[in-house]
Protein backbone atom coordinates (compact mmCIF):
# COMPACT_ATOMS: atom_id res chain seq x y z
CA UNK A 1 24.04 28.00 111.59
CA UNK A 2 21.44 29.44 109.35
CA UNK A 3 24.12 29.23 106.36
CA UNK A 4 24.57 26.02 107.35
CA UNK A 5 20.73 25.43 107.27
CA UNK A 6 19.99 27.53 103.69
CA UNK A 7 23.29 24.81 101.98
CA UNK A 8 21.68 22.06 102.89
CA UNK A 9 18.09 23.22 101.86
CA UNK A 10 19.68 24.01 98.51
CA UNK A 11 21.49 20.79 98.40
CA UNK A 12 18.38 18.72 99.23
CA UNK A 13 16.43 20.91 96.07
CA UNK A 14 19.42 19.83 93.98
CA UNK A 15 18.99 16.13 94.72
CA UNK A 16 15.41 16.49 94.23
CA UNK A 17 15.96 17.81 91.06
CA UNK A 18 18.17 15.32 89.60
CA UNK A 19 15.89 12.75 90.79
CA UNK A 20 12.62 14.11 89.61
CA UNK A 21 11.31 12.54 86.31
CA UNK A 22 11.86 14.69 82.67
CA UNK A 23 8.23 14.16 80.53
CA UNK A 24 9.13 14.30 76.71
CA UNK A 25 7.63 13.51 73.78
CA UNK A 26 10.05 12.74 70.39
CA UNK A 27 9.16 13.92 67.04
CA UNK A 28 12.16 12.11 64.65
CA UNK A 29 12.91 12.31 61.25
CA UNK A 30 14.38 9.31 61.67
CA UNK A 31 16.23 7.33 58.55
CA UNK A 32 16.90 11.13 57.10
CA UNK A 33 20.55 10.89 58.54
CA UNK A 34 22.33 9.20 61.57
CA UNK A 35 22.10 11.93 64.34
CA UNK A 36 18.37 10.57 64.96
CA UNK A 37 19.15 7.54 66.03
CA UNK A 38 21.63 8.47 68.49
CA UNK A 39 19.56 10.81 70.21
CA UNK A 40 16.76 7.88 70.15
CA UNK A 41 19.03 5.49 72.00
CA UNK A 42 20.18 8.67 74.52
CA UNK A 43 16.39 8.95 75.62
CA UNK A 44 15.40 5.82 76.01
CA UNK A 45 18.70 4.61 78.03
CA UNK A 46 18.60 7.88 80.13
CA UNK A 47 16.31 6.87 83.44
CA UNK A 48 15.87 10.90 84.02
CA UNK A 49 13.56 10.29 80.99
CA UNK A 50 9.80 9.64 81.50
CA UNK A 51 9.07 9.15 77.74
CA UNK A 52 5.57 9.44 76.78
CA UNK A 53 5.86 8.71 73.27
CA UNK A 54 7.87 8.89 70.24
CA UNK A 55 6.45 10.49 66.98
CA UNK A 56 7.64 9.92 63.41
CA UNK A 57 8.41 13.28 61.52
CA UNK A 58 8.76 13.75 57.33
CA UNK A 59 11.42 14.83 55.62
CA UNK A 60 12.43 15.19 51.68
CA UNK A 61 15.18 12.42 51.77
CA UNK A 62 12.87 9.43 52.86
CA UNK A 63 10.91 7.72 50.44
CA UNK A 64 7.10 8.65 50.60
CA UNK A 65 4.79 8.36 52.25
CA UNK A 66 7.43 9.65 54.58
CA UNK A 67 5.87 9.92 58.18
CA UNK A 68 5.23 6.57 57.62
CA UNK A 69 8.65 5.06 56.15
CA UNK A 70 10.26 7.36 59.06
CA UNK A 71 7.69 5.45 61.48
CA UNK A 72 9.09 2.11 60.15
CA UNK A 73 12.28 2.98 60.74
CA UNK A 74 11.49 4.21 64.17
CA UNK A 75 10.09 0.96 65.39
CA UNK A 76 12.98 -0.58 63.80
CA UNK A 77 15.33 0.79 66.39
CA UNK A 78 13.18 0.70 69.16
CA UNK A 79 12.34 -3.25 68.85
CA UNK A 80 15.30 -4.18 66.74
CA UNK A 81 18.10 -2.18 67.72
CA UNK A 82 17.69 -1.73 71.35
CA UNK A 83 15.03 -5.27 71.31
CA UNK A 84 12.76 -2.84 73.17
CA UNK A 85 9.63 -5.81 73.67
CA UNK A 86 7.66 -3.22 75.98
CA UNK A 87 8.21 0.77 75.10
CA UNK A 88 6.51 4.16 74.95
CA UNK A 89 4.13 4.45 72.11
CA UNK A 90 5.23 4.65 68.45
CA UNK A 91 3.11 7.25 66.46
CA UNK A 92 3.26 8.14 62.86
CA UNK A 93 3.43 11.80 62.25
CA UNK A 94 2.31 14.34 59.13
CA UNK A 95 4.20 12.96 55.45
CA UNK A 96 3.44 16.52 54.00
CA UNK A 97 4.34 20.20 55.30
CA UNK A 98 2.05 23.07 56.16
CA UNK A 99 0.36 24.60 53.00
CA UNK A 100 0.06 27.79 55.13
CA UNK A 101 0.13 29.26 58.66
CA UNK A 102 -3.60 28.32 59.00
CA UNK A 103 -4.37 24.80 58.20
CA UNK A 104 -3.03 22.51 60.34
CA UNK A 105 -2.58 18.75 58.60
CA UNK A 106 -4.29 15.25 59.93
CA UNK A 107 -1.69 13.14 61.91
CA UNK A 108 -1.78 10.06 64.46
CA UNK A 109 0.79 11.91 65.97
CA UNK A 110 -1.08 15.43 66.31
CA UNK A 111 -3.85 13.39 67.72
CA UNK A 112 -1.58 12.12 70.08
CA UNK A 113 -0.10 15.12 70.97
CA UNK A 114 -3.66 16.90 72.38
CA UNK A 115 -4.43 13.89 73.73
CA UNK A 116 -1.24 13.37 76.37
CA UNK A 117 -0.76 16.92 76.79
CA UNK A 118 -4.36 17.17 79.03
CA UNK A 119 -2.69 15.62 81.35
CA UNK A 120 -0.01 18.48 81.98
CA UNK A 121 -0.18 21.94 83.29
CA UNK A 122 1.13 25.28 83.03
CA UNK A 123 2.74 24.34 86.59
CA UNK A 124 3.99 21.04 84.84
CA UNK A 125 4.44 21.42 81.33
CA UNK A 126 5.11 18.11 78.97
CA UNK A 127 8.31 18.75 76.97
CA UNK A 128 8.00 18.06 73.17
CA UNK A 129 11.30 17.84 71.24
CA UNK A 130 11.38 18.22 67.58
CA UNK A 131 14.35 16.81 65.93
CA UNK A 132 12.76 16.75 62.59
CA UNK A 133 10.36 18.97 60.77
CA UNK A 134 7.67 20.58 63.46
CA UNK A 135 4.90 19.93 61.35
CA UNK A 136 2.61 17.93 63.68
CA UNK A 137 3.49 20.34 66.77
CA UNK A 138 2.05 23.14 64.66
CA UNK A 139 -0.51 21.05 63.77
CA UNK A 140 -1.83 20.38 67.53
CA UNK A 141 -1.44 24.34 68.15
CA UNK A 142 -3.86 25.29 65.11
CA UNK A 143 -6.03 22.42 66.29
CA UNK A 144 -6.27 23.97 69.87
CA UNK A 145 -4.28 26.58 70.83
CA UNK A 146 -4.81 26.21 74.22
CA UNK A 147 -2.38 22.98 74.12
CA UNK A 148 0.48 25.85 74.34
CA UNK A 149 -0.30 26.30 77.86
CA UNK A 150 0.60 22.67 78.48
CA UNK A 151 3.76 22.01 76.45
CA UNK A 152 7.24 23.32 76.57
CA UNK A 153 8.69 22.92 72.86
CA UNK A 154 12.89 22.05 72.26
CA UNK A 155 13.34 22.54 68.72
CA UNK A 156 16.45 21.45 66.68
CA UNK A 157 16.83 24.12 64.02
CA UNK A 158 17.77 27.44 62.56
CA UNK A 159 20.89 29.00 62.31
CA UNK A 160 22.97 31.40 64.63
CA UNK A 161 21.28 34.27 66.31
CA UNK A 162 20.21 37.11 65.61
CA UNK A 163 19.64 36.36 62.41
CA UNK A 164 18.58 32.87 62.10
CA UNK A 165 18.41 31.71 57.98
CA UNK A 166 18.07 28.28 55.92
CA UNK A 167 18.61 25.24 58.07
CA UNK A 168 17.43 21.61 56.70
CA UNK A 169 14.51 21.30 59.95
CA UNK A 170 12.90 24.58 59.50
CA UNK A 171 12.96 23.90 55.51
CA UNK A 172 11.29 21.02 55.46
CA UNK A 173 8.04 22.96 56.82
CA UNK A 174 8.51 26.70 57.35
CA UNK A 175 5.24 27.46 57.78
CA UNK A 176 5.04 24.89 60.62
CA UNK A 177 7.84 26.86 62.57
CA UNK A 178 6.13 30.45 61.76
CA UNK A 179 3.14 28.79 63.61
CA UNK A 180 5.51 27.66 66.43
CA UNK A 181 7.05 31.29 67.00
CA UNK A 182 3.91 33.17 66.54
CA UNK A 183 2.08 30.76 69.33
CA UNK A 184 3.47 32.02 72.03
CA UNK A 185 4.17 28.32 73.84
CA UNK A 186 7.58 28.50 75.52
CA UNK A 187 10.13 27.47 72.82
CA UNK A 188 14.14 26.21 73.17
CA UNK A 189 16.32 26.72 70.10
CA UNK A 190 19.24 24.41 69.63
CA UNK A 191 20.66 25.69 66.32
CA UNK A 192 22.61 24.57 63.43
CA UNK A 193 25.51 26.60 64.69
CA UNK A 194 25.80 25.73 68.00
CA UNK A 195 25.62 21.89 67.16
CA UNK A 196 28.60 22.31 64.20
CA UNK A 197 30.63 23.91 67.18
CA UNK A 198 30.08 21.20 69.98
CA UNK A 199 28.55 18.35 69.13
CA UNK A 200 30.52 17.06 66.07
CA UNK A 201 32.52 13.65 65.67
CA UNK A 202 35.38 13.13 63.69
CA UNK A 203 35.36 9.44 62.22
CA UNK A 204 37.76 8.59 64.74
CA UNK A 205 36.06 10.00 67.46
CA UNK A 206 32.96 8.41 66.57
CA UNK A 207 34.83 5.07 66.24
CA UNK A 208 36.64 5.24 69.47
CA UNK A 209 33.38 6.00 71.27
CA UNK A 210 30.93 3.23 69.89
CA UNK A 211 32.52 0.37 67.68
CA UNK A 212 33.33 -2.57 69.84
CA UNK A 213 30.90 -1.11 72.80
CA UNK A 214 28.15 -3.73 72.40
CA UNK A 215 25.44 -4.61 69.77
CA UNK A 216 23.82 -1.00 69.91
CA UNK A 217 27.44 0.71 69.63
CA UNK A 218 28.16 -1.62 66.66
CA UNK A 219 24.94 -0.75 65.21
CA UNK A 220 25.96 3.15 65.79
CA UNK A 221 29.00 2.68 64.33
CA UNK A 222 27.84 1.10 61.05
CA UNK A 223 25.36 3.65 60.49
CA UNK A 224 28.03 6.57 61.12
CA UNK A 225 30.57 4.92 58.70
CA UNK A 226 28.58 4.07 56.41
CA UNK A 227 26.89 7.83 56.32
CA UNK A 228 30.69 9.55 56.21
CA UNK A 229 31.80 7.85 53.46
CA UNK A 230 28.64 8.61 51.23
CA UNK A 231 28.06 12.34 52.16
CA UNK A 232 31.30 13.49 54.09
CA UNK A 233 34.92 11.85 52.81
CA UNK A 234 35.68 12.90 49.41
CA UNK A 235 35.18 10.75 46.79
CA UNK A 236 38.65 8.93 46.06
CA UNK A 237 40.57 10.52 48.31
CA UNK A 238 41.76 9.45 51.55
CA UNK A 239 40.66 12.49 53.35
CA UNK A 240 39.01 12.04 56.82
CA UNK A 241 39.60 15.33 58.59
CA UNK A 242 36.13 16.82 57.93
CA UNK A 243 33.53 15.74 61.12
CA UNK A 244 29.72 15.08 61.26
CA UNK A 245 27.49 16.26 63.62
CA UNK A 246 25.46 14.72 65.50
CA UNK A 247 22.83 17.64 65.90
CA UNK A 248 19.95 16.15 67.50
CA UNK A 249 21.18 15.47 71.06
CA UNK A 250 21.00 19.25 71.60
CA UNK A 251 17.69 18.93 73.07
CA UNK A 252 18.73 16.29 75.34
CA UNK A 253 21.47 17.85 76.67
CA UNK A 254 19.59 21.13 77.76
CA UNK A 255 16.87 19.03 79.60
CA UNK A 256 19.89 17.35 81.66
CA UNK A 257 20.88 21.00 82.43
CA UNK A 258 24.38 19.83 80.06
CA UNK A 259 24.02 23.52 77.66
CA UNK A 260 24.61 27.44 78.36
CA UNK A 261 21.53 29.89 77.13
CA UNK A 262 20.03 32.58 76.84
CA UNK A 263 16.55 34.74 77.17
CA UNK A 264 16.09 36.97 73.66
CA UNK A 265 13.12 38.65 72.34
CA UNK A 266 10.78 36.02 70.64
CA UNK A 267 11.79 37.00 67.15
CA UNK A 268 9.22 36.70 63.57
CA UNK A 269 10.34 34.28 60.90
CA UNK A 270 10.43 35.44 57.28
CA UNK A 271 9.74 32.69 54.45
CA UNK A 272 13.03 32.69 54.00
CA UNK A 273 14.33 31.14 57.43
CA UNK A 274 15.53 35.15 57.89
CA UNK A 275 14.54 36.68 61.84
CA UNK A 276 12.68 39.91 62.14
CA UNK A 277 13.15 41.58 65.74
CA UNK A 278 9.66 43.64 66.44
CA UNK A 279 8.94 45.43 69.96
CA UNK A 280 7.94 42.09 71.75
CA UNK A 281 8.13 41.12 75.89
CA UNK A 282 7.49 37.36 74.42
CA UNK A 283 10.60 35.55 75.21
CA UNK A 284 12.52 32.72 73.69
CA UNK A 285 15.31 30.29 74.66
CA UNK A 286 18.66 30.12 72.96
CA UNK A 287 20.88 27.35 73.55
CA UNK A 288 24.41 28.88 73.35
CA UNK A 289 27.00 26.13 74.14
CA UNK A 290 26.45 22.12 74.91
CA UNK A 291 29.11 20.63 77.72
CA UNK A 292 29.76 17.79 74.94
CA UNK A 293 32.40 15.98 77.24
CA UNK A 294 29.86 16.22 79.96
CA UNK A 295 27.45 14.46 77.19
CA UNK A 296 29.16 11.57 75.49
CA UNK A 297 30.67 10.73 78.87
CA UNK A 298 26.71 10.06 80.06
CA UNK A 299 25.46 9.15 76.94
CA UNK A 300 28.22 5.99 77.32
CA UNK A 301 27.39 5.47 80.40
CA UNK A 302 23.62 4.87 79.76
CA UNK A 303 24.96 3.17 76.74
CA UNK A 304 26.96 0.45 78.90
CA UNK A 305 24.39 0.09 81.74
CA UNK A 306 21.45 -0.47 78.90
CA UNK A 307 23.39 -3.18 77.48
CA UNK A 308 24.30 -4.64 80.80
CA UNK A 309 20.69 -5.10 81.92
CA UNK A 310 19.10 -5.51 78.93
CA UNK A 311 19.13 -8.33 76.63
CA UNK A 312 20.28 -7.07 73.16
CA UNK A 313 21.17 -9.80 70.26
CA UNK A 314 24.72 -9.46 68.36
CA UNK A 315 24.66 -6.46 65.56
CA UNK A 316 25.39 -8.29 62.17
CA UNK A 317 26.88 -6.02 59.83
C-alpha cells in the first residue's frame, strides 16, 4: 500500500512537472546562419514555453549596426514567418562586444533583462538562453550583480570538455563569457561538440522533415538549402554527404528534460577560448548528449499543431 501510495505521489509530481510553465528569455544572433531560426519557431510553438521576451544578439557576419539588423530579422520571423500579430517582446541587444571584463555595454536588451528578472527568485529563477554572443547577459551582471541570483543562464557555445577552445559564440565576445563564468549565476553549456554529434541534418534529412510541411516548413527549408549550397556542398561537385547542424536547439532540448549532463567544477576561461581547472566548489552544467529523435519528433509536432491553429500565409520562394 504505501508503495502504491509513494508511485502515485511521484507520478502526480511528474504530471505537474510537465504541465508547469518554462520562463525563458532568447538572446539570437539571428540572420548569422539558419540554426536560429529553427530554434525561434521551436519556442514559440512549444506551449511548455512561457516566453518573456526575445533579444537580438551581434555577430561579425551581419551587416552593422548588427544588434539592430539581427533585431530586423528577428521581427521578421516572428510577424512574417510565423504572422505572429500579438507576441512576447522584441528587444534589440548590444552591436559591439565587451572591451573588457569590467565595462558592461548600453543595450535595450540589458535593460530589459534587469528589468523582467525582478520578478523571479532564487526559488524561481527566469531562464535566459544565449544562442548568440552573451554580450548583453554580461552586460546585466556588471550592471547589477545581484541579477545572478534571479536567472539561470543556457549558453550555446564552447567546445568539448575539459578543455573547452575557439567556438564562433564565445568568439564573438570572449570577454562577455569570462564575465558569465566568473559570476557565479548557474550556467548550462551546450557545446559545439555535442551539437556536431546529435543535432545535425543531412540535406535530405532536413528536406524530408520540413519541405512540403506548411508555409513555416517551406520557409525552413529554403533557408537550409539555400545555406548548404553556399557554405557546405562543394563548389561544382555533386557532393551532399557532409550535414549542418542545427546547434541552437540545444538549449531547448535540456529545458524539455530531452539531453544527458553533467555537474563539473566551474572552470576559468583563458582569452583564448582554452579552460583552466582551479580548486573551485562552484559548479557548472554540461550538456553531454541531446535525445535528437525525441526532439525533431516534438519539434514537428508543435510545427503541425502551430500551423493548424494558426493562420500562416503561403511561403513564396
Amino acid at each position: 500500500m504505501r508503495s502504491t501510495f509513494l508511485f502515485l505521489c511521484a507520478l502526480q509530481a511528474l504530471s505537474l512537472r510537465a504541465a508547469e510553465k518554462i520562463p525563458v528569455v532568447l538572446s539570437t544572433d539571428v540572420g548569422n546562419e539558419v540554426d536560429d531560426q529553427w530554434a525561434i519557431v521551436y519556442l514559440l510553438t512549444q506551449p511548455r514555453f512561457e516566453v518573456k521576451g526575445l533579444l537580438s544578439a551581434h555577430a561579425p557576419t551581419l551587416s552593422p549596426p548588427a544588434g539592430r539588423t539581427a533585431y530586423r530579422i528577428l521581427r521578421s520571423v516572428v510577424e512574417d514567418h510565423l504572422n505572429m500579430t500579438e507576441h512576447p517582446p522584441l528587444v534589440e541587444g548590444a552591436s559591439v562586444p565587451l572591451e573588457d571584463t569590467r565595462t558592461p555595454v548600453a543595450s535595450s536588451a540589458a535593460d530589459f533583462l534587469l528589468r523582467i528578472s525582478k520578478d523571479y527568485s532564487s526559488e524561481r529563477r527566469l531562464n535566459v538562453l544565449a544562442i548568440g554572443a552573451i554580450t548583453d547577459v554580461a552586460s546585466a551582471i556588471l550592471r547589477d550583480p545581484s541579477i545572478t541570483n534571479r536567472i539561470r543562464v543556457l549558453n550555446m557555445g564552447s567546445q568539448a570538455w575539459p578543455d573547452g577552445g575557439a567556438e564562433f559564440n564565445v568568439a564573438n565576445d570572449v570577454h562577455a563569457l569570462q564575465v558569465v563564468l566568473a559570476s557565479g549565476v548557474p550556467l548550462t553549456v551546450g557545446s559545439g561538440d555535442v551539437c556536431k554529434k546529435d543535432l545535425s541534418l543531412s540535406l535530405d534529412q532536413a528536406r524530408g522533415m520540413v519541405a512540403g510541411r506548411g508555409p513555416i516548413g517551406d520557409w525552413l527549408w529554403t533557408e537550409f538549402e539555400a545555406w548548404y549550397y553556399r557554405h557546405v556542398k562543394p563548389m561544382r561537385k555533386n557532393d551532399f554527404s557532409k550535414p549542418w547542424v542545427i546547434w541552437d536547439t540545444i538549449v531547448l532540448a535540456h529545458l524539455l528534460d530531452m539531453t544527458t549532463s553533467e555537474e563539473y567544477a566551474r572552470p576559468v576561461m583563458r582569452d583564448d577560448m582554452k579552460f583552466e581547472h582551479p580548486a573551485t566548489r562552484e559548479k557548472i552544467t554540461w550538456i553531454t548528449s541531446v535525445d535528437s529523435k525525441k526532439m525533431w519528433a516534438d519539434f514537428l509536432a508543435r510545427l503541425d499543431e502551430y500551423q493548424s491553429t494558426h493562420t500562416v500565409p503561403p511561403y513564396l520562394r
